[in-house]
PDB file of N, CA and C in Angstrom:
ATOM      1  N   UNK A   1       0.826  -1.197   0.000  1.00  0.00           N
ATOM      2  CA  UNK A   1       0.000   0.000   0.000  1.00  0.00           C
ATOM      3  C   UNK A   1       0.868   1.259   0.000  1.00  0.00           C
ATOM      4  N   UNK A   2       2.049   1.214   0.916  1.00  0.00           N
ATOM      5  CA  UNK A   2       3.020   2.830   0.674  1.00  0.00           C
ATOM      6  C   UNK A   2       3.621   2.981  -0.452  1.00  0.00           C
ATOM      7  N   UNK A   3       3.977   1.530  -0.917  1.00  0.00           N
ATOM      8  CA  UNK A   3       4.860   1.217  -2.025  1.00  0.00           C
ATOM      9  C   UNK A   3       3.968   1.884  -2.765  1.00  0.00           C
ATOM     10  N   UNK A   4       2.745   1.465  -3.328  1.00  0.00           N
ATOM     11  CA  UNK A   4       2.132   2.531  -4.415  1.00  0.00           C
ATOM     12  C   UNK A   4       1.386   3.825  -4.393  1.00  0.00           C
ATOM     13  N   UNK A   5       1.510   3.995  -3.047  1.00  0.00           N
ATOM     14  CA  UNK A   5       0.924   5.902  -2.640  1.00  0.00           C
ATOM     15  C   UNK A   5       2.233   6.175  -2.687  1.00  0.00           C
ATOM     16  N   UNK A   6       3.890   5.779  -2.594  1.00  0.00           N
ATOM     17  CA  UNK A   6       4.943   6.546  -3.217  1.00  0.00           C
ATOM     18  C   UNK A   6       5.772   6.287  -4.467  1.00  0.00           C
ATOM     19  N   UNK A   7       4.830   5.224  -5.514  1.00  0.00           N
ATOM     20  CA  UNK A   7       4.645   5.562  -6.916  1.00  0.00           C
ATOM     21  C   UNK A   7       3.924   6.246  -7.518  1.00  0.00           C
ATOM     22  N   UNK A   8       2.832   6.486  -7.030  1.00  0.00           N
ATOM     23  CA  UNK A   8       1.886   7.392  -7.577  1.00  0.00           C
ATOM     24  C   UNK A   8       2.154   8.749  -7.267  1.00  0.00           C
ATOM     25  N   UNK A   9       3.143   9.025  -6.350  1.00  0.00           N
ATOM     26  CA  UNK A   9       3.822  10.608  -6.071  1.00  0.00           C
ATOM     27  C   UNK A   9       4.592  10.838  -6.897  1.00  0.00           C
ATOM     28  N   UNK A  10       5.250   9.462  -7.411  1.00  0.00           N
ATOM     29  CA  UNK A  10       6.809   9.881  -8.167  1.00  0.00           C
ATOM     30  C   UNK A  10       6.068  10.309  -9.319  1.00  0.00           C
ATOM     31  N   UNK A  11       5.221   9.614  -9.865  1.00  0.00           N
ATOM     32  CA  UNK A  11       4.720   9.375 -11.453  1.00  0.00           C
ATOM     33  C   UNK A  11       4.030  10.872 -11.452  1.00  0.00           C
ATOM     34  N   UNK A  12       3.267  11.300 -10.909  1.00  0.00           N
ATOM     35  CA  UNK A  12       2.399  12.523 -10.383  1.00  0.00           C
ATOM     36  C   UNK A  12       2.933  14.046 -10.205  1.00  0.00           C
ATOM     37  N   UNK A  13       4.261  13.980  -9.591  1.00  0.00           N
ATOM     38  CA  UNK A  13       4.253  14.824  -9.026  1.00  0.00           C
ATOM     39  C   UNK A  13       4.238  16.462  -9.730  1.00  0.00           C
ATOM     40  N   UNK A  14       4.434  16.370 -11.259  1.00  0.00           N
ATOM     41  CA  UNK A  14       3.908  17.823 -11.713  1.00  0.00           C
ATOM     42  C   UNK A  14       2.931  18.174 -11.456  1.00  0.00           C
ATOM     43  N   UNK A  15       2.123  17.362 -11.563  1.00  0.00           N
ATOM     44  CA  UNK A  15       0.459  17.304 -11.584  1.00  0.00           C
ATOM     45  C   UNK A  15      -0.181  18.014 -10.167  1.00  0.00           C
ATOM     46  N   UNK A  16       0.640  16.990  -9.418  1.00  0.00           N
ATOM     47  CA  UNK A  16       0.266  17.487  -7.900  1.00  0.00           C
ATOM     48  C   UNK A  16       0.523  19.070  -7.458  1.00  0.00           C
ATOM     49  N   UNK A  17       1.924  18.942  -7.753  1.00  0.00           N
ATOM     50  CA  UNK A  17       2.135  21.096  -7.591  1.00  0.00           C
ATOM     51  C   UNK A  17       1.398  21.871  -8.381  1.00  0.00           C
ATOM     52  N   UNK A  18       1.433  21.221  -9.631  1.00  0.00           N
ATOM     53  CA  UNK A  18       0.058  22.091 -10.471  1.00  0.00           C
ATOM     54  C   UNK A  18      -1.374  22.587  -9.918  1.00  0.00           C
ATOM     55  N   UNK A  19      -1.677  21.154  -9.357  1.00  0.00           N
ATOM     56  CA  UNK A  19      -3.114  20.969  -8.273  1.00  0.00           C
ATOM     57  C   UNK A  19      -2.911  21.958  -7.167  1.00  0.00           C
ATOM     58  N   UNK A  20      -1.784  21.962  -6.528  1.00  0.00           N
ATOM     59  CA  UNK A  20      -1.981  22.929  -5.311  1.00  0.00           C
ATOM     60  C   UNK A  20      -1.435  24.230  -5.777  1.00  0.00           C
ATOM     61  N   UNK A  21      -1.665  24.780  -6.640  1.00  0.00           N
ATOM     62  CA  UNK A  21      -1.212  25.941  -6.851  1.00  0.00           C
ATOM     63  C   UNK A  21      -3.108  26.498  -7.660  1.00  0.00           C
ATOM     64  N   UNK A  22      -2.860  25.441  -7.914  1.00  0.00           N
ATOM     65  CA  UNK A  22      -5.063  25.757  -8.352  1.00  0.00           C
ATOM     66  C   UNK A  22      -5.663  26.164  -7.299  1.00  0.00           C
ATOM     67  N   UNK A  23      -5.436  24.725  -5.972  1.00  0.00           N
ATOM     68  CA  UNK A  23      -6.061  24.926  -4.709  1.00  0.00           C
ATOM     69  C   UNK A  23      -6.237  26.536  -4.198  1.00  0.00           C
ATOM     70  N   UNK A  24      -4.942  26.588  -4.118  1.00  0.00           N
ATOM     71  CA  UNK A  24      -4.237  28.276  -3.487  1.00  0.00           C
ATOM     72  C   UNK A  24      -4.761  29.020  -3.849  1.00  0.00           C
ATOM     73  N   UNK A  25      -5.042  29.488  -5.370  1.00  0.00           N
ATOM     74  CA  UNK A  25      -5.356  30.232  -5.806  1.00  0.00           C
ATOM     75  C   UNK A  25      -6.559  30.430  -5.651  1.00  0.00           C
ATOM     76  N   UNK A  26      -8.009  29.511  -5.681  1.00  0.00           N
ATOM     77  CA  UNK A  26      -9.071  29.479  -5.872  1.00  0.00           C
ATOM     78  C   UNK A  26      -9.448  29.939  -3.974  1.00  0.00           C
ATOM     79  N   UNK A  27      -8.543  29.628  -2.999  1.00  0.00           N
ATOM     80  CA  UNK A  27      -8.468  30.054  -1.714  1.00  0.00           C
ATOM     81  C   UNK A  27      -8.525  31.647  -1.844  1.00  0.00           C
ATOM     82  N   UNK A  28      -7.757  31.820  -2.464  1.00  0.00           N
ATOM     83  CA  UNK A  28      -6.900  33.118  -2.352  1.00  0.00           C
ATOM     84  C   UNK A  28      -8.398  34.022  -3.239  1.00  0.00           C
ATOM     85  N   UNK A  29      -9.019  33.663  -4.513  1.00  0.00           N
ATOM     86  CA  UNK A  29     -10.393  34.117  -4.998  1.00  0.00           C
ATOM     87  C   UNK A  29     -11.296  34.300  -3.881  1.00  0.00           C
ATOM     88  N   UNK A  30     -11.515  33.418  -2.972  1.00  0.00           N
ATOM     89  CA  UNK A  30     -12.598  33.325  -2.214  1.00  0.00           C
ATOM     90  C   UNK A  30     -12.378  34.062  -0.965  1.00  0.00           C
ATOM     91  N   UNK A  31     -11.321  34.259  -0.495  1.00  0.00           N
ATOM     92  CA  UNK A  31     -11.497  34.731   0.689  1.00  0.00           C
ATOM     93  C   UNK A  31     -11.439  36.551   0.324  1.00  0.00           C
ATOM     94  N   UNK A  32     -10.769  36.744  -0.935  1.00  0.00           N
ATOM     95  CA  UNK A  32     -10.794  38.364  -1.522  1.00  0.00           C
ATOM     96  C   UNK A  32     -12.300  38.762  -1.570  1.00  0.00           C
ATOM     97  N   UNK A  33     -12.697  37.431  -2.270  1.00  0.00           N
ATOM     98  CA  UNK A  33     -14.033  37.770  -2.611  1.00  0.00           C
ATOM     99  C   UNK A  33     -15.031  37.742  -1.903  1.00  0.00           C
ATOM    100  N   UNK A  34     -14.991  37.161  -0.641  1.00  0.00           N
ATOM    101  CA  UNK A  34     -15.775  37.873   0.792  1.00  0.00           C
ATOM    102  C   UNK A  34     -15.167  39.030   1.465  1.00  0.00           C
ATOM    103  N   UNK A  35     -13.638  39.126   1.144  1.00  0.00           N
ATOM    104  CA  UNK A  35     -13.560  40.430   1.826  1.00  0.00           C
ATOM    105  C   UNK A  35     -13.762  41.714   1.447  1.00  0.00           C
ATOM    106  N   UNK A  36     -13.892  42.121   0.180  1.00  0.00           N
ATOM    107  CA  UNK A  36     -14.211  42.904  -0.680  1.00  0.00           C
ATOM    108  C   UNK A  36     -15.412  43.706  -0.026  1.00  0.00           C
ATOM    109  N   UNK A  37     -16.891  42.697   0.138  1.00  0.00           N
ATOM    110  CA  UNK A  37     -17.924  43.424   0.582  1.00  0.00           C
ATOM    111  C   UNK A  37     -17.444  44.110   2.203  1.00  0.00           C
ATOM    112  N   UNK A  38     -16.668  43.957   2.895  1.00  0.00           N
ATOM    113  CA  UNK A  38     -16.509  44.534   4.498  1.00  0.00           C
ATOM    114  C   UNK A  38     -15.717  45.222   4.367  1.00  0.00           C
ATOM    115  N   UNK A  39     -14.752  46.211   3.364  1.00  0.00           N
ATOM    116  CA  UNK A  39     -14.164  47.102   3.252  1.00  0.00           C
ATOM    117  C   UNK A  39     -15.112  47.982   2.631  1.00  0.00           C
ATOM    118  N   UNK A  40     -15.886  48.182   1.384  1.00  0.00           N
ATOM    119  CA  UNK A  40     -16.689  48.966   1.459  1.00  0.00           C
ATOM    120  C   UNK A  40     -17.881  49.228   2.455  1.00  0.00           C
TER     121      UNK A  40
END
């Protein structure tokens, strides 16, 4: 079972930083985009 959750990292891993840089970003949309309304 580790053996292939740390093949599937090796094989993956552009993918994965790609993914968390989506994550981040779509964080980073949402929390602007509630804060937006409490500054005006």
């Amino acid at each position: 079972m580790i053996h292939d959750l740390k093949s599937a990292l090796t094989r993956s891993r552009s993918t994965l930083a790609e993914d968390m840089v989506g994550a981040v970003s779509l964080l980073v949309i949402l929390i602007g985009g509630l804060s937006i309304p409490a500054i005006f």
